[in-house]
Protein backbone atom coordinates (compact mmCIF):
# COMPACT_ATOMS: atom_id res chain seq x y z
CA UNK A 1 30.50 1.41 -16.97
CA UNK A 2 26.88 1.75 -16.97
CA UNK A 3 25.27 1.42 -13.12
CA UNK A 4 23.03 -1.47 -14.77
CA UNK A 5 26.04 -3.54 -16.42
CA UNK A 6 27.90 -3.20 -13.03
CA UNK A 7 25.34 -4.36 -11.19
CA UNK A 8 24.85 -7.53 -13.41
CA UNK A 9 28.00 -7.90 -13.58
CA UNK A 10 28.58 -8.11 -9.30
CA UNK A 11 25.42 -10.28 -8.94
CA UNK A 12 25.53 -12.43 -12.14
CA UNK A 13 28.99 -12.86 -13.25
CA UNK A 14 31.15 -11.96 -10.18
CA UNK A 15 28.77 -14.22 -7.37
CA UNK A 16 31.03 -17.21 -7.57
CA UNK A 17 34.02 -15.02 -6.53
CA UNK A 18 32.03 -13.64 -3.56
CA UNK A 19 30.82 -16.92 -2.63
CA UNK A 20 33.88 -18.33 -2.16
CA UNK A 21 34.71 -15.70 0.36
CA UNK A 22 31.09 -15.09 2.00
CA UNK A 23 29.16 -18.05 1.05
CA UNK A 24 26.51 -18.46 -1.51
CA UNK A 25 25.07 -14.48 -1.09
CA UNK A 26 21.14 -15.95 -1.09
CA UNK A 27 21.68 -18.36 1.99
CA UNK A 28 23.53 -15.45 3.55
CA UNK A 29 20.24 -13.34 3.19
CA UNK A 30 18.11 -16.41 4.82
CA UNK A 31 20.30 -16.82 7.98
CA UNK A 32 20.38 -13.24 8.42
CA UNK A 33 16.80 -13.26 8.77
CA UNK A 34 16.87 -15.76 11.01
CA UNK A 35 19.22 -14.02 12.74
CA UNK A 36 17.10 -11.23 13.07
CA UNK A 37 13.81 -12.96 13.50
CA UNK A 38 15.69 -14.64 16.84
CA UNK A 39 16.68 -10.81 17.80
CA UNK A 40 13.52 -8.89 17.48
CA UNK A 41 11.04 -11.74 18.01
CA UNK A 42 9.24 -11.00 14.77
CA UNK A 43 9.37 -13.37 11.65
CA UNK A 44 11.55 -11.79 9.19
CA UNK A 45 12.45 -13.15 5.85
CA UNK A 46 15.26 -12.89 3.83
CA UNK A 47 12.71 -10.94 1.21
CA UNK A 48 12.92 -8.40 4.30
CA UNK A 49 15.86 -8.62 4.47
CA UNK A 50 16.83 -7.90 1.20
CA UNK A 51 14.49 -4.54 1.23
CA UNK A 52 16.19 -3.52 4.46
CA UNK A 53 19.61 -3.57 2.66
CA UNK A 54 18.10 -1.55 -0.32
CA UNK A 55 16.58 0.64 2.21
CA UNK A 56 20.04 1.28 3.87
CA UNK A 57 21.58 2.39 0.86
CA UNK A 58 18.55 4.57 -0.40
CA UNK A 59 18.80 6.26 3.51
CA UNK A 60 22.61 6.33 2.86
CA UNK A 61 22.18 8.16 -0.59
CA UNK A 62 19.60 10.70 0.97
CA UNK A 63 22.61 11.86 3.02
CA UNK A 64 25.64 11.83 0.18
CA UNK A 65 25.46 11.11 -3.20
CA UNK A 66 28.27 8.22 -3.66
CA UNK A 67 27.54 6.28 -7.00
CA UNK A 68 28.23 3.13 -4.68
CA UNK A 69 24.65 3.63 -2.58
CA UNK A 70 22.74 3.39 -5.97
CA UNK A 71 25.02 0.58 -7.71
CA UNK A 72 24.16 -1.26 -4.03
CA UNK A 73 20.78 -0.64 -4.02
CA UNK A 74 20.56 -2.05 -8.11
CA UNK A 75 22.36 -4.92 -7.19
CA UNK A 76 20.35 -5.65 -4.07
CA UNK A 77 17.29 -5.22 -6.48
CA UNK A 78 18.75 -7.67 -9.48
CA UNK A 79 19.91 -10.54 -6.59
CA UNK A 80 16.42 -10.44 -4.86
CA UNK A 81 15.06 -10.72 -8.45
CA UNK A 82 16.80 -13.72 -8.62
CA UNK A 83 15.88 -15.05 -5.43
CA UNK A 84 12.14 -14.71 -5.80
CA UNK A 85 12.43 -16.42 -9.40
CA UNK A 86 14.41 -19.21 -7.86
CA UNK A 87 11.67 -19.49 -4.88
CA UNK A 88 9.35 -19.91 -7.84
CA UNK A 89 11.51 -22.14 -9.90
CA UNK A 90 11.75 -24.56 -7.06
């Protein structure tokens, strides 16, 4: 499958099935920053936080090329898409 379709596919079609396990995957991303914010001292939001994740996998992919590190990054990429539209939307 196509890197682009899979990544839709995990953040627009397959987030109900994670949420049920994690929680809705956008409030996870705001009380990690909060977390994070309490453990550094320094505001962080879950916008950071969601560049931080796409930086992991980039740094992770500089190392090894595993297909997974990019299809993570894209999907980190398409669900913080989706968060900033929502931020707007609301």
């Amino acid at each position: 499958m196509n890197i682009l379709k899979e990544a839709d596919n995990i953040i627009n079609i397959r987030s109900e099935e994670k949420e049920r396990m994690y929680g809705p995957f956008e409030e996870g991303m705001e009380i990690a920053a909060k977390i994070a914010s309490l453990m550094t001292d320094k505001e962080i939001t879950a916008i950071d936080m969601y560049k931080c994740m796409i930086a992991l996998k980039l740094s992770r992919e500089s190392y090894n090329h595993k297909e997974d590190n990019l299809l993570d990054a894209v999907a980190y990429l398409g669900s913080m898409n989706n968060y900033i539209n929502n931020i707007k939307n609301n």
